[in-house]
C-alpha atoms as a PDB file:
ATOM      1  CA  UNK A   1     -70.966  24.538 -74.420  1.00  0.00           C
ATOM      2  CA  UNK A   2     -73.379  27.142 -72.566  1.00  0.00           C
ATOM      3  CA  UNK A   3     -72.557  27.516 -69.022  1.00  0.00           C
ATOM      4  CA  UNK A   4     -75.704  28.281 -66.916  1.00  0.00           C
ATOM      5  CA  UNK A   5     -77.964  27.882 -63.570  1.00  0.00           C
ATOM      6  CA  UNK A   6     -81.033  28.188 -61.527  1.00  0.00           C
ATOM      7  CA  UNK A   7     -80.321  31.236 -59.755  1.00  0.00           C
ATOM      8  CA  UNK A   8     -79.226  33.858 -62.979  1.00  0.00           C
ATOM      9  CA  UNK A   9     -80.960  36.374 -63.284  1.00  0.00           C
ATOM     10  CA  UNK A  10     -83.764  34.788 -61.329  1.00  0.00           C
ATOM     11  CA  UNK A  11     -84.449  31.620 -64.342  1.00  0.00           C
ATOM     12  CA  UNK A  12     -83.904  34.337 -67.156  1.00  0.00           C
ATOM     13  CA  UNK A  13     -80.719  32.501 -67.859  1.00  0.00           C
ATOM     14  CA  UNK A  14     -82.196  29.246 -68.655  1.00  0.00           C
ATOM     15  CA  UNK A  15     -85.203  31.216 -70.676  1.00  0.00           C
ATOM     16  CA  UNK A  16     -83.503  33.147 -73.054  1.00  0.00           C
ATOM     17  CA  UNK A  17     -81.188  30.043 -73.831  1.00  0.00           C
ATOM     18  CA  UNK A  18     -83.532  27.456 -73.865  1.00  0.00           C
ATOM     19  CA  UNK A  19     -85.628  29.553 -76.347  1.00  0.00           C
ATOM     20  CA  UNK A  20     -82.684  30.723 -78.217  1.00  0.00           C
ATOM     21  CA  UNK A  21     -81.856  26.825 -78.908  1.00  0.00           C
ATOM     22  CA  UNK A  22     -85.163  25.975 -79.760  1.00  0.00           C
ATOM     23  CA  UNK A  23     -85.513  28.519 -82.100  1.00  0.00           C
ATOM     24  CA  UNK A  24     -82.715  27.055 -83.896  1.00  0.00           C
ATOM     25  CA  UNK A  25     -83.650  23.579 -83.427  1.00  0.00           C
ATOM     26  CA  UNK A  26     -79.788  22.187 -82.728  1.00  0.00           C
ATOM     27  CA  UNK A  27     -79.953  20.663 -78.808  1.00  0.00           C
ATOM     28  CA  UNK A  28     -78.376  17.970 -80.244  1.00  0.00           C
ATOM     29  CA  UNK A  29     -75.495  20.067 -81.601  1.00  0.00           C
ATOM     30  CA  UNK A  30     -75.254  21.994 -78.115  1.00  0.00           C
ATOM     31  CA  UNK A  31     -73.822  21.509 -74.747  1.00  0.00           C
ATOM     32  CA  UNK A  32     -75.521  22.696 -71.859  1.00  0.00           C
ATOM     33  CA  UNK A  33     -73.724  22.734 -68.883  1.00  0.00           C
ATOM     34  CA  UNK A  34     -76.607  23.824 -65.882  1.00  0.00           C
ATOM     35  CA  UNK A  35     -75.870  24.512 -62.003  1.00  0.00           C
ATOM     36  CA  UNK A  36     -78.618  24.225 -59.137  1.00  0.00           C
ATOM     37  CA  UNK A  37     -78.777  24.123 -55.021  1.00  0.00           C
ATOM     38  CA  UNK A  38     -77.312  27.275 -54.536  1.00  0.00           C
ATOM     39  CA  UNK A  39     -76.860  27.734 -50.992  1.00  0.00           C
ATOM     40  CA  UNK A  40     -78.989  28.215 -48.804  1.00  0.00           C
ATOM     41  CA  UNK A  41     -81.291  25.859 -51.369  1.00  0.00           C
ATOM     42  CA  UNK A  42     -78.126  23.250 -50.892  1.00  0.00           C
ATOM     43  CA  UNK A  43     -79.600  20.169 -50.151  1.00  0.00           C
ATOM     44  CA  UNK A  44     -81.340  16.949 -52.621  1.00  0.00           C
ATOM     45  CA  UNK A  45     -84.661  17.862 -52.260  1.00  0.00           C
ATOM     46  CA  UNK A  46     -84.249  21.422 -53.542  1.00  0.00           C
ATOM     47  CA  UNK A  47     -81.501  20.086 -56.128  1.00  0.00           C
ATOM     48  CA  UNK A  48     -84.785  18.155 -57.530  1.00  0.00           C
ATOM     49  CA  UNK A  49     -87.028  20.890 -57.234  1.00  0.00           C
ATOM     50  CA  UNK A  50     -85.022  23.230 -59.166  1.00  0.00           C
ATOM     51  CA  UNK A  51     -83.131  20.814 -61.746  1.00  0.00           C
ATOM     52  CA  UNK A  52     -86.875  19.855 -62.612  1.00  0.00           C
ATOM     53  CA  UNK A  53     -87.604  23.483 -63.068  1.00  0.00           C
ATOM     54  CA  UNK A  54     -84.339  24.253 -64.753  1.00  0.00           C
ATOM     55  CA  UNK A  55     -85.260  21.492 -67.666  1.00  0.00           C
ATOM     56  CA  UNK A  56     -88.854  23.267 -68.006  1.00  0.00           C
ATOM     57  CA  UNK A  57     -87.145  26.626 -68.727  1.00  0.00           C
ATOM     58  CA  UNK A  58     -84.651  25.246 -71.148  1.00  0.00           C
ATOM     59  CA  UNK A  59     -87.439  23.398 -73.056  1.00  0.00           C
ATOM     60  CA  UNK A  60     -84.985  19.894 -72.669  1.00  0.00           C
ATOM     61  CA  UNK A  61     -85.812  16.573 -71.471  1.00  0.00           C
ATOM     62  CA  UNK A  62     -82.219  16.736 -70.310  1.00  0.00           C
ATOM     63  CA  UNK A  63     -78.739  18.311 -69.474  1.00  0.00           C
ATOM     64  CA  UNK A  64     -75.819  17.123 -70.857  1.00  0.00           C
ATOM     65  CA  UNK A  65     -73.613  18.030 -67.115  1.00  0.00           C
ATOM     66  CA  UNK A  66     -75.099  19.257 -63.959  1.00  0.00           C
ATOM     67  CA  UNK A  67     -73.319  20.764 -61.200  1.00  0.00           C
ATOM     68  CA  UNK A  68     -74.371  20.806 -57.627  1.00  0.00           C
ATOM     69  CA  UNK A  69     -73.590  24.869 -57.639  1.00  0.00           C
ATOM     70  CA  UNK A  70     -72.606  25.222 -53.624  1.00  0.00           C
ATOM     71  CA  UNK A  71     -71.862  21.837 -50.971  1.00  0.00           C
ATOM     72  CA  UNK A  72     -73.630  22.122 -47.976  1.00  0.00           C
ATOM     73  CA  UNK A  73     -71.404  20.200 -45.364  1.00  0.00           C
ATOM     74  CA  UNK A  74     -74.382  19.091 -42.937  1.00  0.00           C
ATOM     75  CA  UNK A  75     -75.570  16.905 -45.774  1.00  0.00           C
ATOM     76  CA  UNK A  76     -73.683  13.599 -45.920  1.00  0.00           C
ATOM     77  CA  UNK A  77     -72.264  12.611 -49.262  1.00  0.00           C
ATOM     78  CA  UNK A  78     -74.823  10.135 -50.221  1.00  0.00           C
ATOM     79  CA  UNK A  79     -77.757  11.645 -49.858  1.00  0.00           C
ATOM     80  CA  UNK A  80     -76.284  14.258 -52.763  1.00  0.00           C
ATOM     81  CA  UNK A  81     -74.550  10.713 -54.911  1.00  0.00           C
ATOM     82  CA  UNK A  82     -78.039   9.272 -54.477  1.00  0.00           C
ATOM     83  CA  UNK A  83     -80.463  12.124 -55.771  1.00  0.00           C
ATOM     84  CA  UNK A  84     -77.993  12.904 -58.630  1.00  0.00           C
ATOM     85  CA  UNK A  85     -77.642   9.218 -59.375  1.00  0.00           C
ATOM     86  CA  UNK A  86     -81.971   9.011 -59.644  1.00  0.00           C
ATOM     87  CA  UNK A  87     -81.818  11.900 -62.175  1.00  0.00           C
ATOM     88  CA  UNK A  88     -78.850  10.604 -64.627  1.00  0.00           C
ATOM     89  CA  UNK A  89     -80.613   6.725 -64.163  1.00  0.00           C
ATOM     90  CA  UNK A  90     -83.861   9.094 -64.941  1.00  0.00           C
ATOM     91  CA  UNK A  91     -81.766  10.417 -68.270  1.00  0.00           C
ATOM     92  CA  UNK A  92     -82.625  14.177 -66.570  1.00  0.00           C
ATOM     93  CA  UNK A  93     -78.707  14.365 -66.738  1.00  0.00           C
ATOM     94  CA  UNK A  94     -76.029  12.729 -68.570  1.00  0.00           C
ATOM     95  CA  UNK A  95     -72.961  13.378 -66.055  1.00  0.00           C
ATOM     96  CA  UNK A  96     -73.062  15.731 -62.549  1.00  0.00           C
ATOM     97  CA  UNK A  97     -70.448  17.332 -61.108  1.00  0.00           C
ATOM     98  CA  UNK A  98     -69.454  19.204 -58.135  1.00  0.00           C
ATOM     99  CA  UNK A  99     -68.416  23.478 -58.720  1.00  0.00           C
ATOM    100  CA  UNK A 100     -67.166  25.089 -55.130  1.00  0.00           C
ATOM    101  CA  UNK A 101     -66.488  22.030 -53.470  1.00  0.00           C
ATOM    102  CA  UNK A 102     -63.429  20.905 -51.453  1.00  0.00           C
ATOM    103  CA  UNK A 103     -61.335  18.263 -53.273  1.00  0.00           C
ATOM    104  CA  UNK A 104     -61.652  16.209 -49.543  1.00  0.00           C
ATOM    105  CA  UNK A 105     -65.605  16.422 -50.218  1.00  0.00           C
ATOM    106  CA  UNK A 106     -65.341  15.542 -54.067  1.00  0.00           C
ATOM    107  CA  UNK A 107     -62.974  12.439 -52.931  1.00  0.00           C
ATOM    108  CA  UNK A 108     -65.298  11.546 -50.164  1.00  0.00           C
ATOM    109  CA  UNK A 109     -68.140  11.469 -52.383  1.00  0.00           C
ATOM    110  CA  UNK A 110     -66.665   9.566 -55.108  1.00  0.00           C
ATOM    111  CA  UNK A 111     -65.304   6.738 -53.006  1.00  0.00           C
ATOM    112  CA  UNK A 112     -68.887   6.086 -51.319  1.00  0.00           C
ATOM    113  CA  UNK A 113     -70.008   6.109 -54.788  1.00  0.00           C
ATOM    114  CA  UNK A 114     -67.404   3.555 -55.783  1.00  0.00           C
ATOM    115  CA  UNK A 115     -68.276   1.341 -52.682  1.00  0.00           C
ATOM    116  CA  UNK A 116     -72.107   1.371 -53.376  1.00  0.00           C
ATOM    117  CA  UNK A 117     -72.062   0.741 -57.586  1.00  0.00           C
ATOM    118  CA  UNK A 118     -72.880   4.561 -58.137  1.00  0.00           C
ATOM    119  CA  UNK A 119     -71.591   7.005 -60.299  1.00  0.00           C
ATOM    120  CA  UNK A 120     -69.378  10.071 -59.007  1.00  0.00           C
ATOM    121  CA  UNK A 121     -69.027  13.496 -59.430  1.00  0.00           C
ATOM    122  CA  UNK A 122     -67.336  13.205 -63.384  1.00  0.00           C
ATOM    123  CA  UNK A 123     -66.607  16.681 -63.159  1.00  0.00           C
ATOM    124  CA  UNK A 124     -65.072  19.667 -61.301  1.00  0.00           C
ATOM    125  CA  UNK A 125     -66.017  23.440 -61.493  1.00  0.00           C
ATOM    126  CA  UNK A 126     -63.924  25.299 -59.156  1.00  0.00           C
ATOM    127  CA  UNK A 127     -61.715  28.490 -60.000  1.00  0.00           C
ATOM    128  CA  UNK A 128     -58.802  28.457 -61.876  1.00  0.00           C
ATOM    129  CA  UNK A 129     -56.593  31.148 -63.256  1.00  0.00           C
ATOM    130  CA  UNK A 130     -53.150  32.469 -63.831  1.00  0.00           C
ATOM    131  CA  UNK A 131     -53.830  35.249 -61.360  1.00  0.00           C
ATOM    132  CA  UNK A 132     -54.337  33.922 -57.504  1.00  0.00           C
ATOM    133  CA  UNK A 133     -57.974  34.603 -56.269  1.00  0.00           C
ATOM    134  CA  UNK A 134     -57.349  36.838 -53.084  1.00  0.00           C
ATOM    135  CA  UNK A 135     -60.539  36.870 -52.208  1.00  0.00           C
ATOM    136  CA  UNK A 136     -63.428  34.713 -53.102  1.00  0.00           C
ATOM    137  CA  UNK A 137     -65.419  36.648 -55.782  1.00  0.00           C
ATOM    138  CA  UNK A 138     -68.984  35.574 -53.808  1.00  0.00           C
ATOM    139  CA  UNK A 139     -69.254  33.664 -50.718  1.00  0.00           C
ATOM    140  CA  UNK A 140     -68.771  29.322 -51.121  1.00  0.00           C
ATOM    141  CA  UNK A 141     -66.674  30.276 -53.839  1.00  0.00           C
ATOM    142  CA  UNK A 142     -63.343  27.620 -53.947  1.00  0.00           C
ATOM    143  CA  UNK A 143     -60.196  28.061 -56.307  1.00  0.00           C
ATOM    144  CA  UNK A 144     -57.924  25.090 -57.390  1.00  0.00           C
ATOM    145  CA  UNK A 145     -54.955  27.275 -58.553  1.00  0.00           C
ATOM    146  CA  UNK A 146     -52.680  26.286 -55.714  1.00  0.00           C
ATOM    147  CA  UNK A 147     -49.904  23.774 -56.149  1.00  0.00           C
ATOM    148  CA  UNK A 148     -51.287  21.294 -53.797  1.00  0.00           C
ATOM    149  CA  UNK A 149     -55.057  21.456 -55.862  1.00  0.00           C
ATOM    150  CA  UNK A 150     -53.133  21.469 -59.124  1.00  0.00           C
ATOM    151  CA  UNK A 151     -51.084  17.988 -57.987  1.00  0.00           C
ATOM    152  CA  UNK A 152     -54.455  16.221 -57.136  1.00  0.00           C
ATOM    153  CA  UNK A 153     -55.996  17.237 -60.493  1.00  0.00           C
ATOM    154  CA  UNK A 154     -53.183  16.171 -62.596  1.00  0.00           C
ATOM    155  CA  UNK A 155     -52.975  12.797 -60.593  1.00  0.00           C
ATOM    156  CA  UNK A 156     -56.629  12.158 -60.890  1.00  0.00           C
ATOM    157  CA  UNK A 157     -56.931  13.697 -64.241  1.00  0.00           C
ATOM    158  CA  UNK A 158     -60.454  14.924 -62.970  1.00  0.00           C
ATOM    159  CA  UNK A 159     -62.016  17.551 -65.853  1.00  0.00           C
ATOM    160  CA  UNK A 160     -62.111  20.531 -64.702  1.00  0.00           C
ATOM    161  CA  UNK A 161     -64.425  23.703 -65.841  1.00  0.00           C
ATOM    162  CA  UNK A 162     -62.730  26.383 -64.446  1.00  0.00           C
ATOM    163  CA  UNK A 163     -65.128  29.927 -63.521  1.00  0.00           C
ATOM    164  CA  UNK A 164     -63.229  33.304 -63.583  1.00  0.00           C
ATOM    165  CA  UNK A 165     -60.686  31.318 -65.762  1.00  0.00           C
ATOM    166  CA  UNK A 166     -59.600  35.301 -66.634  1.00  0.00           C
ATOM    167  CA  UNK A 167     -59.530  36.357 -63.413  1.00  0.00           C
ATOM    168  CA  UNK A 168     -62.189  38.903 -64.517  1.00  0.00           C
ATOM    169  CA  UNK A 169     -60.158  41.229 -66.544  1.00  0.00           C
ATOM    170  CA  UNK A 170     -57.412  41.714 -64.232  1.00  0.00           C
ATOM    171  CA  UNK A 171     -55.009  40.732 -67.183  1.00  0.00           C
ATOM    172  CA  UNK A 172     -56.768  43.375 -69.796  1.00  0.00           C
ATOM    173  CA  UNK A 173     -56.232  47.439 -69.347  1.00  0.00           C
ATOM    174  CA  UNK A 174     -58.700  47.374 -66.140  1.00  0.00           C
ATOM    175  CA  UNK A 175     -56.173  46.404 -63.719  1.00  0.00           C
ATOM    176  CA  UNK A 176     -53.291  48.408 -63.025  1.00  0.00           C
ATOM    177  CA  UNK A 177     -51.105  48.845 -59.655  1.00  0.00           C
ATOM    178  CA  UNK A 178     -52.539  52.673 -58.879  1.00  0.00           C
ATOM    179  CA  UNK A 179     -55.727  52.256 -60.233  1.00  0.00           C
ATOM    180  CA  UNK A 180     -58.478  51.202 -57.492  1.00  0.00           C
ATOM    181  CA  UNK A 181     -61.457  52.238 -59.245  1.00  0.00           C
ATOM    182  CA  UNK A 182     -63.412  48.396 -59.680  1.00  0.00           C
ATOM    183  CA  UNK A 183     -63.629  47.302 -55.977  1.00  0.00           C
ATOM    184  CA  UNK A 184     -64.522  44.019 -56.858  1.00  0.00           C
ATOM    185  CA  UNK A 185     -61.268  43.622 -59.181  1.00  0.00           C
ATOM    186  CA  UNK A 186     -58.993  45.176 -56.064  1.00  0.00           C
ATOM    187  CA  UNK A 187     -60.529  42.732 -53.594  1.00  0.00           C
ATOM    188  CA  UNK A 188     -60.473  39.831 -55.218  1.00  0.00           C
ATOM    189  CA  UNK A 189     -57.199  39.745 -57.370  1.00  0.00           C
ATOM    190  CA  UNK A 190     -55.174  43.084 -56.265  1.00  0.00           C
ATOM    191  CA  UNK A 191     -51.827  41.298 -54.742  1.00  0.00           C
ATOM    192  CA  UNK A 192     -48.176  41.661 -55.142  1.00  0.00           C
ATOM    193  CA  UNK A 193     -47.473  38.160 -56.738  1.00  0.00           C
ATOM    194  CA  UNK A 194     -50.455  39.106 -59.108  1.00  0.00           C
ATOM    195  CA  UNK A 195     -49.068  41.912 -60.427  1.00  0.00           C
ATOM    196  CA  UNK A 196     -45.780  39.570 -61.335  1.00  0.00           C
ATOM    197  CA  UNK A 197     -47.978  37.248 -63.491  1.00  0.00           C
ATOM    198  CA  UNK A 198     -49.246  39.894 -64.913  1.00  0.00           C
ATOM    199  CA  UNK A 199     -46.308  41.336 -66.156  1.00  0.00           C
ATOM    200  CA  UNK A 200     -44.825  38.052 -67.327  1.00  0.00           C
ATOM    201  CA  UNK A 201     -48.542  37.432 -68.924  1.00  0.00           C
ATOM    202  CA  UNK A 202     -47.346  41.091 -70.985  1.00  0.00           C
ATOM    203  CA  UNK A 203     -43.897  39.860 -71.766  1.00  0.00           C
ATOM    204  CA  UNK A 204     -44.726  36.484 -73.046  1.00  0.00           C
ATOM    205  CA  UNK A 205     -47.968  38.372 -74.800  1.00  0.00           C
ATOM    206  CA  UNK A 206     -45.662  40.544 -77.007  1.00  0.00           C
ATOM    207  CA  UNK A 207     -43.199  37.960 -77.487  1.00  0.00           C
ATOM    208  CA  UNK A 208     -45.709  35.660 -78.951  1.00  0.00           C
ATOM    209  CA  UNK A 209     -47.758  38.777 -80.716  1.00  0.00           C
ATOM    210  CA  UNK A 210     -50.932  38.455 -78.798  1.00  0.00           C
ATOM    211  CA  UNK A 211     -53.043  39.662 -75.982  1.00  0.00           C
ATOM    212  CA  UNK A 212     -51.954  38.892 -72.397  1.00  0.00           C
ATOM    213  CA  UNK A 213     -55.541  37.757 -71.751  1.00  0.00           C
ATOM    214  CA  UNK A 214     -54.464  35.061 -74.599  1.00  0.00           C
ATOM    215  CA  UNK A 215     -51.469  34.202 -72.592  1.00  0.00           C
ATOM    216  CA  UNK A 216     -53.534  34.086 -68.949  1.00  0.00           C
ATOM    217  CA  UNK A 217     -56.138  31.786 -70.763  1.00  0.00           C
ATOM    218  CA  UNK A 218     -53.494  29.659 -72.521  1.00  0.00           C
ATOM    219  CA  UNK A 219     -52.053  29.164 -68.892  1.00  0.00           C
ATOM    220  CA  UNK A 220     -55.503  27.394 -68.103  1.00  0.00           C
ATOM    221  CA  UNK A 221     -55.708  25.314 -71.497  1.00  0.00           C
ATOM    222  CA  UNK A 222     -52.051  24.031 -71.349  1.00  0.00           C
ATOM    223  CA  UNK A 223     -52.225  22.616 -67.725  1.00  0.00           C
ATOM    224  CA  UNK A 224     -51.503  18.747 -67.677  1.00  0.00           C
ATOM    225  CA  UNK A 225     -55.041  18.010 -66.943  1.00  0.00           C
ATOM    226  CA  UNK A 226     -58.005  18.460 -68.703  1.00  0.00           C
ATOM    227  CA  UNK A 227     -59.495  21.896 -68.732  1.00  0.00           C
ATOM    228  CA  UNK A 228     -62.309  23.552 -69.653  1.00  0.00           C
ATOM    229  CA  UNK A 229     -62.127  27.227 -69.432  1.00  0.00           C
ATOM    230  CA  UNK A 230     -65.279  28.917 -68.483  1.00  0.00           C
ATOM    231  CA  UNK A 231     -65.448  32.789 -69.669  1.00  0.00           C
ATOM    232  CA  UNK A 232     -67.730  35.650 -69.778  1.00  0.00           C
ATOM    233  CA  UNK A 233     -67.940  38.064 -72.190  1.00  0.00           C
ATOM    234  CA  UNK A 234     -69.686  40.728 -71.708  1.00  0.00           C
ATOM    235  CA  UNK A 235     -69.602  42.255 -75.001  1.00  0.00           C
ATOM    236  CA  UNK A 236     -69.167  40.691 -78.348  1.00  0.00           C
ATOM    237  CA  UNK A 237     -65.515  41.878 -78.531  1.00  0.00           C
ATOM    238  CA  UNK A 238     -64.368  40.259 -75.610  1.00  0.00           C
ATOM    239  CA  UNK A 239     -65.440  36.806 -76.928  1.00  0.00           C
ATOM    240  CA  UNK A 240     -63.450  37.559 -80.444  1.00  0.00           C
ATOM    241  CA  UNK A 241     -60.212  38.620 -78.312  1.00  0.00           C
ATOM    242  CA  UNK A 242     -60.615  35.156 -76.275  1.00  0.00           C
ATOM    243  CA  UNK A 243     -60.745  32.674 -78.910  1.00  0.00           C
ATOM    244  CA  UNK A 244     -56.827  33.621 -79.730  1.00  0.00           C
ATOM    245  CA  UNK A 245     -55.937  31.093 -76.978  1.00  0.00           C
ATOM    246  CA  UNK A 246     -56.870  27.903 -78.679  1.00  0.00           C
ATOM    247  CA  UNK A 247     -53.748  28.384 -80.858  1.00  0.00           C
ATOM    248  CA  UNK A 248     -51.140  29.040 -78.011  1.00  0.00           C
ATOM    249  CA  UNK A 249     -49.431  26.717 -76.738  1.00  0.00           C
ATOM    250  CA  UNK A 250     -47.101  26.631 -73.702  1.00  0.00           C
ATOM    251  CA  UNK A 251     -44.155  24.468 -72.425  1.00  0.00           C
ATOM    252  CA  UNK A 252     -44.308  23.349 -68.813  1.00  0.00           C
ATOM    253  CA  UNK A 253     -41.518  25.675 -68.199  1.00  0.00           C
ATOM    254  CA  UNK A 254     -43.220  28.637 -69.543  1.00  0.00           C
ATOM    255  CA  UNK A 255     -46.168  27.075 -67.210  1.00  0.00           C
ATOM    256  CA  UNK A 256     -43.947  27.660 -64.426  1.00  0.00           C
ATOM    257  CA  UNK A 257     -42.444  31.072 -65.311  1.00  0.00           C
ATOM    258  CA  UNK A 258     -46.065  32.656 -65.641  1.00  0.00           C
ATOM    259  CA  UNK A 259     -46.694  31.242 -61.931  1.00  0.00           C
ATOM    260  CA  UNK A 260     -43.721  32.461 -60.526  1.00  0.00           C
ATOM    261  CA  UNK A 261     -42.646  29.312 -59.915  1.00  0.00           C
ATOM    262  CA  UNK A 262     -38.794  29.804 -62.482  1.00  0.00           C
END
């Protein structure tokens, strides 16, 4: 699955990977997950605009999931159910999804959906990690990783595609207590009760002979809901020391330890 959307790196995003699967001539054996209506384009007639555009750069006739990438509160509900509803009737998109939304919005939506016959957001993209997002990383940004979010997804059983699902590195060598050094890293995931995951993250890490990064990614793959970790590597080495965390498995207890909540 290849996570991508209108606004990176102003469409080079969508270029490079829609040429990179053409090359290779496998969209059928590929995934593309694509984003669009970024604020302050958040609204159906710029959702259309760009998920048009979007499909041009990838060189598809389709996405397999779209996600509205901001909500824009002065738009009602249906006039977003109803545009993405035209595109997946269109086959433009196979499911949509909402990323940054509020789980009241996401319900709201999906209920007026219900009433009317319509499909529903199938999919959620908010944050998600072992470590608790201080800050958001970029403005609109929303994180599920409270108790209250985590209750609703597990009675829902809603997918989820989790963003930052690493909290950025702050569970790798880049993050320590007296260093201050990445501003975004302090900002956004510098805390006290961080700091304790973290160092259960290290205990469990060299009790199970892996990485802690395994252990904070694990923490996202063994929630009792589904989960679909989004990372991003920024070097080749950082995908090889992810990929670990497909064979870990943890107990809800050990689920609850990590979060500080045994």
């Amino acid at each position: 699955c290849f996570d991508t959307a209108y606004i990176y790196a102003r469409g080079a995003c969508e270029k490079v990977l829609g040429q990179w699967i053409h090359n290779r001539g496998i969209r059928e054996q590929v995934v593309i997950l694509d984003k669009g209506a970024h604020t302050p384009n958040c609204n159906p007639e710029a959702l259309s605009r760009q998920l048009l555009e979007s499909l041009e750069r990838l060189q598809t006739d389709y996405v397999d999931i779209y996600m509205l990438h901001r909500d824009n509160r002065e738009v009602p509900v249906d006039e977003f159910i109803t545009v993405l509803n035209e595109h997946q009737n269109a086959g433009r998109i196979h499911i949509f999804g909402a990323s940054n939304w509020s789980i009241e919005r996401v319900e709201e939506a999906n209920a007026w959906a219900t009433s009317h016959g319509l499909a529903g957001f199938a999919a959620l993209s908010n944050n998600f990690s072992l470590a608790r997002m201080v800050e958001p990383v970029w403005a609109g940004c929303l994180s599920v990783s409270d108790a209250r979010s985590r209750q609703w997804l597990t009675k829902t059983q809603m997918p989820l595609m989790p963003w930052s699902s690493q909290a950025r590195g702050f569970f790798t060598a880049r993050a320590q207590p007296g260093d201050f050094s990445d501003e975004e890293l302090v900002r956004c995931w510098y805390s006290d009760d961080n700091f304790q995951r973290r160092e259960r993250a290290n205990t469990l890490a060299k009790e199970r002979g892996v990485l802690p990064i395994n252990i904070a990614l694990a923490y996202v793959l063994n929630q009792p809901f589904p989960t679909f970790p989004l990372i991003g590597p920024r070097v080749l080495t950082e995908t090889r020391t992810s990929v670990p965390a497909l064979q870990i498995e943890l107990t809800p207890e050990e689920l609850r330890w990590l979060n500080l909540e045994a």
